[in-house]
N, C-alpha and C. Protein backbone atom coordinates (compact mmCIF):
# COMPACT_ATOMS: atom_id res chain seq x y z
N UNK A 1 -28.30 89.93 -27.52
CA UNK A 1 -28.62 88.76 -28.30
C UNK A 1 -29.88 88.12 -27.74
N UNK A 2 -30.68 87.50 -28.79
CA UNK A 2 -32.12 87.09 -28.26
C UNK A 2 -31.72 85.76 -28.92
N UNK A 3 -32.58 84.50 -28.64
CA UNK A 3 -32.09 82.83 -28.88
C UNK A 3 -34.05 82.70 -28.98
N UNK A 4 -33.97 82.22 -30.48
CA UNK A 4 -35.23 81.53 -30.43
C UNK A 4 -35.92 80.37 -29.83
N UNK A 5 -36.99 80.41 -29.31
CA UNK A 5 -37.38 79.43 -28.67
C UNK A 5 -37.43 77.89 -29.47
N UNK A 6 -37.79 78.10 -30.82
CA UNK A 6 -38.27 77.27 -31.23
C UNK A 6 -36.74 76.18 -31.73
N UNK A 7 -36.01 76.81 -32.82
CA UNK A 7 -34.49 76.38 -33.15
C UNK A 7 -33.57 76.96 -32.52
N UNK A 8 -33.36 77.53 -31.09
CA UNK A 8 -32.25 78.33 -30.30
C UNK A 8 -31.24 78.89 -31.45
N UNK A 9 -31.94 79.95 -32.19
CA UNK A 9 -30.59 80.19 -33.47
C UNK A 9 -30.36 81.37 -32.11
N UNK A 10 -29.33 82.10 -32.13
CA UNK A 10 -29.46 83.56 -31.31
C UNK A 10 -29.10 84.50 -32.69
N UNK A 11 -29.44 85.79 -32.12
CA UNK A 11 -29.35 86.38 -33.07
C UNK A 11 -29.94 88.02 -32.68
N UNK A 12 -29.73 89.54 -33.16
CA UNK A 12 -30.07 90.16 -32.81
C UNK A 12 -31.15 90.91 -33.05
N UNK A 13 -31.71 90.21 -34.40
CA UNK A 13 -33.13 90.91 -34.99
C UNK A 13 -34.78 90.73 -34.17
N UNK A 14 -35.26 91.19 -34.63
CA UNK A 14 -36.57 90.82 -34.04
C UNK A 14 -37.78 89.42 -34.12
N UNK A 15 -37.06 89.14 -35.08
CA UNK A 15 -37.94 87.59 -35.59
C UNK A 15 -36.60 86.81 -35.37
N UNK A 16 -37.00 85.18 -35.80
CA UNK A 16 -35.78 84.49 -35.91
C UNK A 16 -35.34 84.38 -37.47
N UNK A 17 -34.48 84.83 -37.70
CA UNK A 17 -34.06 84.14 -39.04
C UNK A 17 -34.62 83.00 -39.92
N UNK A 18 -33.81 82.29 -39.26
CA UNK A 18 -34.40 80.02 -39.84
C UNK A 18 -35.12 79.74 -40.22
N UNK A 19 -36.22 80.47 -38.69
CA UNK A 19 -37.98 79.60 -38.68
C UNK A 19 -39.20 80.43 -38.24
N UNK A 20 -38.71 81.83 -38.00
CA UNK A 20 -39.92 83.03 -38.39
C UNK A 20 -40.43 83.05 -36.75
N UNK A 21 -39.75 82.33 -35.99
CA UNK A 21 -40.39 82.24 -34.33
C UNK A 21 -39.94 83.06 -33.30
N UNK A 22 -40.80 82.98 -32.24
CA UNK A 22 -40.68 84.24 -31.33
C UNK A 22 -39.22 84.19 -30.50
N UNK A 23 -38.64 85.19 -30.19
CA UNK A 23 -37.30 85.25 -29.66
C UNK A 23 -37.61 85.41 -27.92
N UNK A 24 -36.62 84.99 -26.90
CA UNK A 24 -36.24 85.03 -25.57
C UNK A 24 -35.01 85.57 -25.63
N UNK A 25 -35.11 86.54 -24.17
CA UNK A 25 -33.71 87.08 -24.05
C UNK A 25 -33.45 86.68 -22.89
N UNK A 26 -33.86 85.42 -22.36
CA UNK A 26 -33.37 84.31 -21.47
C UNK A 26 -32.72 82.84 -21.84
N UNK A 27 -31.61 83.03 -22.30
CA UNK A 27 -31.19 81.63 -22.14
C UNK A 27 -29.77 81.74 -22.11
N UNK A 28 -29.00 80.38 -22.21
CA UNK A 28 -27.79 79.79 -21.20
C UNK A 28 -26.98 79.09 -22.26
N UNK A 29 -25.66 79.43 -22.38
CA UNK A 29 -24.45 78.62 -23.17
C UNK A 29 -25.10 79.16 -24.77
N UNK A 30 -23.98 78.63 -25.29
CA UNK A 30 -24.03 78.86 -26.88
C UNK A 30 -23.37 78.04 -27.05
N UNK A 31 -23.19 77.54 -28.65
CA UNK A 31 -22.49 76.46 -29.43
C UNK A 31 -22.14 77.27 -30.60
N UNK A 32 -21.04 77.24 -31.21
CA UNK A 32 -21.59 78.04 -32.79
C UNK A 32 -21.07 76.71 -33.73
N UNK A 33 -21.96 76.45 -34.80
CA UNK A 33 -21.63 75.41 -35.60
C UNK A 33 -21.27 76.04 -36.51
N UNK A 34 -20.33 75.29 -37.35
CA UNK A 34 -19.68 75.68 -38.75
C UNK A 34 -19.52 75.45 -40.14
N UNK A 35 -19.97 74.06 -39.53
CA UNK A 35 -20.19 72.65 -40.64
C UNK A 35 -21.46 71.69 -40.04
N UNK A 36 -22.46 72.04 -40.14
CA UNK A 36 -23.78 71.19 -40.04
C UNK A 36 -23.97 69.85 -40.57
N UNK A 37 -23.73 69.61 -41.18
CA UNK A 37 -23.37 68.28 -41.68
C UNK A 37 -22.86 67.58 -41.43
N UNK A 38 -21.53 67.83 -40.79
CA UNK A 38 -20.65 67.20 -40.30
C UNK A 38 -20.56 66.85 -38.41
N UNK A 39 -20.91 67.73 -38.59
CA UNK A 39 -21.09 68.19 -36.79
C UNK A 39 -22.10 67.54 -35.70
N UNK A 40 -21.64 66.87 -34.96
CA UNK A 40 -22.62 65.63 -34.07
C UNK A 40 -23.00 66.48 -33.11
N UNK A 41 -22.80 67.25 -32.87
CA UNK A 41 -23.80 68.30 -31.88
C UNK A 41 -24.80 68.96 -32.92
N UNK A 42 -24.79 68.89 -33.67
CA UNK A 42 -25.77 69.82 -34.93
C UNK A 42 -26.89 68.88 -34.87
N UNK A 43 -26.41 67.69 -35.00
CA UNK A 43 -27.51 66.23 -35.32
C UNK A 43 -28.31 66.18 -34.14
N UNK A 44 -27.15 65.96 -32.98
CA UNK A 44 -27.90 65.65 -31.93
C UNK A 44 -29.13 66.60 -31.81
N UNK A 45 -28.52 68.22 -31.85
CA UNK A 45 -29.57 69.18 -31.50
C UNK A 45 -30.65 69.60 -32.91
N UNK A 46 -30.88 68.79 -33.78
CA UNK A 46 -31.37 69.23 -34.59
C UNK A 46 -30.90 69.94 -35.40
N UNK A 47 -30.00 70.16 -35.57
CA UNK A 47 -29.78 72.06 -36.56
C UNK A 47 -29.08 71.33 -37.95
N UNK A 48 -29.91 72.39 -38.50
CA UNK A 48 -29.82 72.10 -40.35
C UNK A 48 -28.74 73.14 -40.94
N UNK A 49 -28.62 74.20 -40.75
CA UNK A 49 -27.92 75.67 -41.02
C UNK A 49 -26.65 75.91 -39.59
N UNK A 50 -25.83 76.16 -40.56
CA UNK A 50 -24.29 76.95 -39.57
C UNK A 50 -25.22 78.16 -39.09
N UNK A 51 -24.33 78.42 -37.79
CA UNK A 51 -24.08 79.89 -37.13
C UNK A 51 -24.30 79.75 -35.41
N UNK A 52 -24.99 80.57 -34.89
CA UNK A 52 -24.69 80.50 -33.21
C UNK A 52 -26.03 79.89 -32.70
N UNK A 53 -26.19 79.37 -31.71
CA UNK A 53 -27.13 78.35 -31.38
C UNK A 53 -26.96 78.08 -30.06
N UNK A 54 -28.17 78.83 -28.86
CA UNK A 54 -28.36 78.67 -27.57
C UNK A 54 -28.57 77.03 -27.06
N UNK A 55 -28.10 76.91 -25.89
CA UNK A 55 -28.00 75.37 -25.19
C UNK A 55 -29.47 75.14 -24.80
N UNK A 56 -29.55 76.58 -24.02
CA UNK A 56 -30.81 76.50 -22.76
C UNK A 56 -31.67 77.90 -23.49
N UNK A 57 -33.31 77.18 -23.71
CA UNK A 57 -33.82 78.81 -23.98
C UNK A 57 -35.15 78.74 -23.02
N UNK A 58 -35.06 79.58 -22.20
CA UNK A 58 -36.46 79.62 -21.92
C UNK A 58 -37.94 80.80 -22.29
């Protein structure tokens, strides 16, 4: 799994999904959201779209 730098989506392709940005295969914890909208870790961290989402990317 690679976690984009830009929106930490993780994910295994070569681009990011979301936002077209470069991927790291360094980073730390995951979250997976389910309900974006609803979800106060989604807000806090920015995220617009469900699915898996790195803590730490470097």
């Amino acid at each position: 799994m690679k976690a984009c730098k830009n929106c930490h989506m993780l994910t295994e392709q070569d681009s990011c999904p979301n936002c077209n940005s470069a991927l790291s295969k360094e980073w730390q914890g995951y979250v997976i959201i389910i309900d974006h909208s609803r979800s106060k870790i989604a807000k806090k961290m920015n995220i617009n779209v469900n699915g898996k989402f790195a803590l730490k990317v470097r």
